[in-house]
Protein backbone atom coordinates (compact mmCIF):
# COMPACT_ATOMS: atom_id res chain seq x y z
CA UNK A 1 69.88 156.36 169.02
CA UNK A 2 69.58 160.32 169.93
CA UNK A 3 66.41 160.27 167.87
CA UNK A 4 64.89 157.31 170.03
CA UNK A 5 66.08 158.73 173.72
CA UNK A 6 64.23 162.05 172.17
CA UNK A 7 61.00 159.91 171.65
CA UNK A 8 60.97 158.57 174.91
CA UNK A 9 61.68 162.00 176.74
CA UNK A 10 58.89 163.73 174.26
CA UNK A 11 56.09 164.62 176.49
CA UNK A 12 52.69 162.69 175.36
CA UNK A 13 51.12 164.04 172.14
CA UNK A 14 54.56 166.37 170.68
CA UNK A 15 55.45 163.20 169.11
CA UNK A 16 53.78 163.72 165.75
CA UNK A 17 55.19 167.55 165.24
CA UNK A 18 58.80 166.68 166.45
CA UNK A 19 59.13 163.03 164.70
CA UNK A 20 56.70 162.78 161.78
CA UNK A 21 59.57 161.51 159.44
CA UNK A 22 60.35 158.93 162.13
CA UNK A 23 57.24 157.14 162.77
CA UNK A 24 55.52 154.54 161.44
CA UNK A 25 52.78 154.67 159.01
CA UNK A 26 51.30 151.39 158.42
CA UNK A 27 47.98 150.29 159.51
CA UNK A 28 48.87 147.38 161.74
CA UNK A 29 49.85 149.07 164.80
CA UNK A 30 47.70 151.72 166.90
CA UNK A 31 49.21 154.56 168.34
CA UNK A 32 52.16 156.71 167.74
CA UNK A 33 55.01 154.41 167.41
CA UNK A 34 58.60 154.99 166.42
CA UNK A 35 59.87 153.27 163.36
CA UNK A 36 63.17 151.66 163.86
CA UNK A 37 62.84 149.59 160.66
CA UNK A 38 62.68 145.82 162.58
CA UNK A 39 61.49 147.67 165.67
CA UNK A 40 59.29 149.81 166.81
CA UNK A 41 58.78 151.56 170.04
CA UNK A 42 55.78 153.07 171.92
CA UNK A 43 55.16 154.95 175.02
CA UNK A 44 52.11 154.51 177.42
CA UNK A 45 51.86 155.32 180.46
CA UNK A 46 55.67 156.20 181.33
CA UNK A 47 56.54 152.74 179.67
CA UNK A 48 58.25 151.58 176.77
CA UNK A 49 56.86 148.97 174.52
CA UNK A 50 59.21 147.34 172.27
CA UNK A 51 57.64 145.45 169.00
CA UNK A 52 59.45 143.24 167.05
CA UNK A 53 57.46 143.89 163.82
CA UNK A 54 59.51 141.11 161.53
CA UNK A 55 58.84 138.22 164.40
CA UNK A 56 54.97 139.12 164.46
CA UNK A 57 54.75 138.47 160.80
CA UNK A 58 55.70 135.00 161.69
CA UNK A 59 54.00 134.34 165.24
CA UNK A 60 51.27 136.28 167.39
CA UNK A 61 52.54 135.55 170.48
CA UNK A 62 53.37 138.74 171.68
CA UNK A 63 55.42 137.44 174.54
CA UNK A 64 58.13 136.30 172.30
CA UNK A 65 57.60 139.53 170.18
CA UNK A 66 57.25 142.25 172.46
CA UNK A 67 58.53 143.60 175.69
CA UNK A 68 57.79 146.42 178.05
CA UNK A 69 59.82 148.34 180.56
CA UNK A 70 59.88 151.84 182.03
CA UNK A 71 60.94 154.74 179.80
CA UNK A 72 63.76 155.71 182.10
CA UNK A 73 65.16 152.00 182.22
CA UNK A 74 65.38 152.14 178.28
CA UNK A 75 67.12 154.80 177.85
CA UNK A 76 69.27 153.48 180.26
CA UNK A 77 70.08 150.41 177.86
CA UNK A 78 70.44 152.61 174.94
CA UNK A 79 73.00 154.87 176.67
CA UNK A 80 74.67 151.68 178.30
CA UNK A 81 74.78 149.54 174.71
CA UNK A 82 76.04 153.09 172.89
CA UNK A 83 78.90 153.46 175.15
CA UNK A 84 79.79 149.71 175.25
CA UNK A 85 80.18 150.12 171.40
CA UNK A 86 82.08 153.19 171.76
CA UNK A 87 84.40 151.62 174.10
CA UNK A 88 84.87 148.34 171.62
CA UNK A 89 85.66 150.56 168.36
CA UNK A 90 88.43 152.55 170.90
CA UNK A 91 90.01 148.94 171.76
CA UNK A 92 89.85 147.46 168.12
CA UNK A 93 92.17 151.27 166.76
CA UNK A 94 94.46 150.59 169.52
CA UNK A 95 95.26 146.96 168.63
CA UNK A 96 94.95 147.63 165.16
CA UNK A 97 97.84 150.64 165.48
CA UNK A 98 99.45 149.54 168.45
CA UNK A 99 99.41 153.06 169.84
CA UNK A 100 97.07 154.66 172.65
CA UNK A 101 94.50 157.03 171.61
CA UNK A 102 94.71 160.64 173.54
């Protein structure tokens, strides 16, 4: 997740230097695209562009394989979806010991 909110804040063109191991290398895509194994992600523009890469193998109708927000409003749902998980694990140690965490 750190890697991907690093992505989005890279400015346009440091991508390749700072995330070569990261990004995807196939020819079906253009651009410079993070590789999030089913996912990949690509700026333009100050937006994100999500890809589900598995779904397209099946259908080429991007608008039930893609979607596109601002930058900022991504890393928004990362940081909000992180901390949601965060927050379950806490709850599932405290019923599991029956003892607060400090």
């Amino acid at each position: 997740m750190e890697e991907t909110k690093k992505f989005l804040k890279s400015k346009d063109g440091e991508e390749k230097n700072l995330f070569k191991e990261y990004l995807y290398s196939g020819n079906k895509y253009k651009g410079t695209l993070l590789d999030g194994n089913q996912y990949l992600i690509k700026k333009e523009n100050n937006q994100a562009i999500v890809i589900d890469s598995v779904s397209e193998e099946y259908s080429n109708d991007y608008k039930y394989t893609r979607f596109q927000l601002p930058v900022e409003d991504l890393i928004y749902v990362i940081n909000s979806t992180f901390a949601a998980q965060i927050r379950q694990v806490r709850l599932d140690i405290i019923r599991q010991s029956g003892k607060p965490l400090l």
